[in-house]
C-alpha atoms as a PDB file:
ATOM      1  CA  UNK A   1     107.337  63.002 140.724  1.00  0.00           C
ATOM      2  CA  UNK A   2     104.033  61.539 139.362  1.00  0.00           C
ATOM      3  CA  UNK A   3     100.900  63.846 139.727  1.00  0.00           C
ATOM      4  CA  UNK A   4      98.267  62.280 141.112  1.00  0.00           C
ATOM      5  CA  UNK A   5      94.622  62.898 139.672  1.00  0.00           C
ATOM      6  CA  UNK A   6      92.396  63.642 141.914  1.00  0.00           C
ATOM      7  CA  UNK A   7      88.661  64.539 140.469  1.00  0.00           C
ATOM      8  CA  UNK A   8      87.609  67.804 142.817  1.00  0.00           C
ATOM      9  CA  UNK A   9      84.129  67.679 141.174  1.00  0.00           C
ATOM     10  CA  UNK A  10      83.716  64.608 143.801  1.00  0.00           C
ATOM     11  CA  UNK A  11      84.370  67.260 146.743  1.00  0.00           C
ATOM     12  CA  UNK A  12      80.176  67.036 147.276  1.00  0.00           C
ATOM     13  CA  UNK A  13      80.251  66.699 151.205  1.00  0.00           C
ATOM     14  CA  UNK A  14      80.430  70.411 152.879  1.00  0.00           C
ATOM     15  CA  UNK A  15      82.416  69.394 156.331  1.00  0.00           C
ATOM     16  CA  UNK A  16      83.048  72.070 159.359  1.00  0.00           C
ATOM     17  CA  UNK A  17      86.991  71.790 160.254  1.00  0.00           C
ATOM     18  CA  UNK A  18      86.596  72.217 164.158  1.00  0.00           C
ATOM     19  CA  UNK A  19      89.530  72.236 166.981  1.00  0.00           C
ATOM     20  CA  UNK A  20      88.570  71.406 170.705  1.00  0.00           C
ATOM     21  CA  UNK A  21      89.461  74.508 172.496  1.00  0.00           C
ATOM     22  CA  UNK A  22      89.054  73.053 176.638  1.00  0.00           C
ATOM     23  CA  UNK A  23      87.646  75.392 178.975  1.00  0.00           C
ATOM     24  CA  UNK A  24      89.030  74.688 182.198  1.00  0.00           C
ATOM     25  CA  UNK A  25      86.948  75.274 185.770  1.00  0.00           C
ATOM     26  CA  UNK A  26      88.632  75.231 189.400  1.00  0.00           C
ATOM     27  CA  UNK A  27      88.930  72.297 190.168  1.00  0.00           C
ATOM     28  CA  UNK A  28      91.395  71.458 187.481  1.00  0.00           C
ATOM     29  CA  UNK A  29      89.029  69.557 185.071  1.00  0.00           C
ATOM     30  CA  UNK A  30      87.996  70.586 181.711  1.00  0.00           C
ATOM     31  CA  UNK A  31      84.980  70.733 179.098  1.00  0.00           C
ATOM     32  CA  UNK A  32      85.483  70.185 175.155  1.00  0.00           C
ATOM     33  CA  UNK A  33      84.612  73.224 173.511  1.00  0.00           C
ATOM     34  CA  UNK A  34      84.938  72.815 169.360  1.00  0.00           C
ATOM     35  CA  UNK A  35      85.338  75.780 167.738  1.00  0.00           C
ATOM     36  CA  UNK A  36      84.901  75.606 163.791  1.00  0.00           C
ATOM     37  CA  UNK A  37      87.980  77.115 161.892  1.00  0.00           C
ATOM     38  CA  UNK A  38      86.474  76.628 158.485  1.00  0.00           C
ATOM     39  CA  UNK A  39      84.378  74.793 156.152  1.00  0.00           C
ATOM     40  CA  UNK A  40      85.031  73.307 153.209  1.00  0.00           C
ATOM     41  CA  UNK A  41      84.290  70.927 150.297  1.00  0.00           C
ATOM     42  CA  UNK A  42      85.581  66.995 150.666  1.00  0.00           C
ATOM     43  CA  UNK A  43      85.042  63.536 149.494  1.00  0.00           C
ATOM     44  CA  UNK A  44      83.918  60.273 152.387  1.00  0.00           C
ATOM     45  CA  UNK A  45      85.222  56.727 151.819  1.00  0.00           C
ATOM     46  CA  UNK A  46      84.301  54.547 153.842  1.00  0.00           C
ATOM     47  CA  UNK A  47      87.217  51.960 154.350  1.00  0.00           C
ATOM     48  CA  UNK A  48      86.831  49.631 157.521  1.00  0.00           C
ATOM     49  CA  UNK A  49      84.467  49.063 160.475  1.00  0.00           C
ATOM     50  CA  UNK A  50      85.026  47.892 163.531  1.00  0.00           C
ATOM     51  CA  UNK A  51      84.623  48.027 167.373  1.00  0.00           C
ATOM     52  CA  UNK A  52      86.363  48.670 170.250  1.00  0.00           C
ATOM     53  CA  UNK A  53      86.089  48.062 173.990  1.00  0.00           C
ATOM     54  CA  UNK A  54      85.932  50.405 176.283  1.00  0.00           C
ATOM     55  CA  UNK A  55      84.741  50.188 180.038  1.00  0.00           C
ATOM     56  CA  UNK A  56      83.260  46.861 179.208  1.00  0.00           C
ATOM     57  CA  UNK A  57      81.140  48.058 176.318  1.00  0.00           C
ATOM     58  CA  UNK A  58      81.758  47.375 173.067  1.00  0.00           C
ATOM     59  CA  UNK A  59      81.821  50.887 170.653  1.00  0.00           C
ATOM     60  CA  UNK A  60      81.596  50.363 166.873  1.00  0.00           C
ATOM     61  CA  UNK A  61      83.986  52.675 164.969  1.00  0.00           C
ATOM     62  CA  UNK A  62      84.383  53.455 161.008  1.00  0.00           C
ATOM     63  CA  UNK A  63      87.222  54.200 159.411  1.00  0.00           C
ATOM     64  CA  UNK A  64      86.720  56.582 156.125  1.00  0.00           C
ATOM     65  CA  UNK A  65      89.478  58.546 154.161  1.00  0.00           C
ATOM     66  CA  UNK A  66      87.778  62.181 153.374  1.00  0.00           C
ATOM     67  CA  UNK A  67      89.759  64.123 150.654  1.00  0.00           C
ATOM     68  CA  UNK A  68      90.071  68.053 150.876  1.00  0.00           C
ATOM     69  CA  UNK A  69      91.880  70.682 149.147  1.00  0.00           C
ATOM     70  CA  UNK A  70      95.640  70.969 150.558  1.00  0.00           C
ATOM     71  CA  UNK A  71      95.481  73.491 153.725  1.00  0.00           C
ATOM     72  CA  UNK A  72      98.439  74.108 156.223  1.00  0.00           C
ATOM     73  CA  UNK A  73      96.380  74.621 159.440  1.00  0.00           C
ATOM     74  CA  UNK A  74      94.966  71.228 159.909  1.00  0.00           C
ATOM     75  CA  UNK A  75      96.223  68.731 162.601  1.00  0.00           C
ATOM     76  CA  UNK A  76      95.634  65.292 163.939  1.00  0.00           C
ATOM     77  CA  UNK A  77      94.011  66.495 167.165  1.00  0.00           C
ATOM     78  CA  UNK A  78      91.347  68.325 164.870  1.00  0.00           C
ATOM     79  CA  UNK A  79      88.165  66.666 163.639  1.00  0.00           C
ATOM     80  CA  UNK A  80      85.718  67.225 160.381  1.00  0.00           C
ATOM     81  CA  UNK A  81      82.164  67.294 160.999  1.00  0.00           C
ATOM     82  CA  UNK A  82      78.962  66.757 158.749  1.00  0.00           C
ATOM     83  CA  UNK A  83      75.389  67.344 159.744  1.00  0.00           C
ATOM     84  CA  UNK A  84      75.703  65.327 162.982  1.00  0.00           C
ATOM     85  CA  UNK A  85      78.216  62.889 162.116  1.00  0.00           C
ATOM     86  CA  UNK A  86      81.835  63.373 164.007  1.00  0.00           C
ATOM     87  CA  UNK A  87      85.235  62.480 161.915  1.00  0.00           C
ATOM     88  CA  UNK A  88      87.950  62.474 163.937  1.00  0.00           C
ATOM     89  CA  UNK A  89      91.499  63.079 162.295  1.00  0.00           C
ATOM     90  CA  UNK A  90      94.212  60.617 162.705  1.00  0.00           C
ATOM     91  CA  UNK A  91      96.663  61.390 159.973  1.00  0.00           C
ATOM     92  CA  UNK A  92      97.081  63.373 157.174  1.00  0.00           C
ATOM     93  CA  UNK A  93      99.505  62.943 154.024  1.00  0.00           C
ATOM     94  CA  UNK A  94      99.338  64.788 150.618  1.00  0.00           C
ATOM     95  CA  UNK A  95      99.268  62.307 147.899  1.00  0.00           C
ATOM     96  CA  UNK A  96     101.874  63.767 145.252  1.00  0.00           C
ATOM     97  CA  UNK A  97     103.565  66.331 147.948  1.00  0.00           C
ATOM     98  CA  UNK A  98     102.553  68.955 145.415  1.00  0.00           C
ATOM     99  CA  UNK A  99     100.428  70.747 148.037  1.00  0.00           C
ATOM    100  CA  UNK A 100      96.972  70.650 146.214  1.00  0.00           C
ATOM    101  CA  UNK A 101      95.236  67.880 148.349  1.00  0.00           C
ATOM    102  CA  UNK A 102      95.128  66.121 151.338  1.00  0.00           C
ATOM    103  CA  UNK A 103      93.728  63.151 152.434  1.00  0.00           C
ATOM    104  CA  UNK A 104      92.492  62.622 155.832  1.00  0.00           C
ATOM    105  CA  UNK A 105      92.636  59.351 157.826  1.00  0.00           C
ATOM    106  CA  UNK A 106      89.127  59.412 160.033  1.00  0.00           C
ATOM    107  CA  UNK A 107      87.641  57.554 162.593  1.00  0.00           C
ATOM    108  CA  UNK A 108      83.822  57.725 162.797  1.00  0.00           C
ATOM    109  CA  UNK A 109      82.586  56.666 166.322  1.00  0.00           C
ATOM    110  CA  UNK A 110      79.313  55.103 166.292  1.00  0.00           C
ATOM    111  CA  UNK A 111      76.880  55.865 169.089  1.00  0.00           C
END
């Protein structure tokens, strides 16, 4: 297996790993409640932009990859946040599967 070189002095983005935590009321509905788990160093690229529709309306979406060190605790119903800017995580795969870096498929919604 090839190594894969990955520059961590480009890890200049400081991103809050967050997981939606629902608090539920009585009437059997719920409110998002992100909790941050971490935070920690990455790298944004932008890759695609888009839109989608939804209720009529079209909503612009980016797509980025964001780089972080390797960490066992992050899932794709988690998101990565920076200043106000939302990232949430679609998939995750570890370049080399040596368990030194991951890199994060995100959506950015635009709004």
């Amino acid at each position: 297996m090839n190594l894969q070189f990955i520059d961590a002095g480009q890890f200049r983005s400081l991103l809050s790993l967050q997981e939606n935590q629902p608090v539920f009321n009585d009437t059997g509905g719920y409110l998002e409640q992100w909790t941050e788990i971490a935070t920690l160093w990455g790298r944004i690229e932008p890759k695609q932009s888009g839109s989608q529709v939804f209720a009529g309306q079209h909503i612009p979406h980016v797509t980025h990859l964001i780089t972080i060190r390797y960490r066992s605790d992050i899932s794709s119903p988690m998101r990565l946040t920076r200043g106000g800017r939302v990232f949430t995580v679609l998939g995750l795969h570890d370049p080399d599967e040596s368990q030194r870096y991951l890199i994060c498929s995100v959506r950015e919604e635009i709004r």
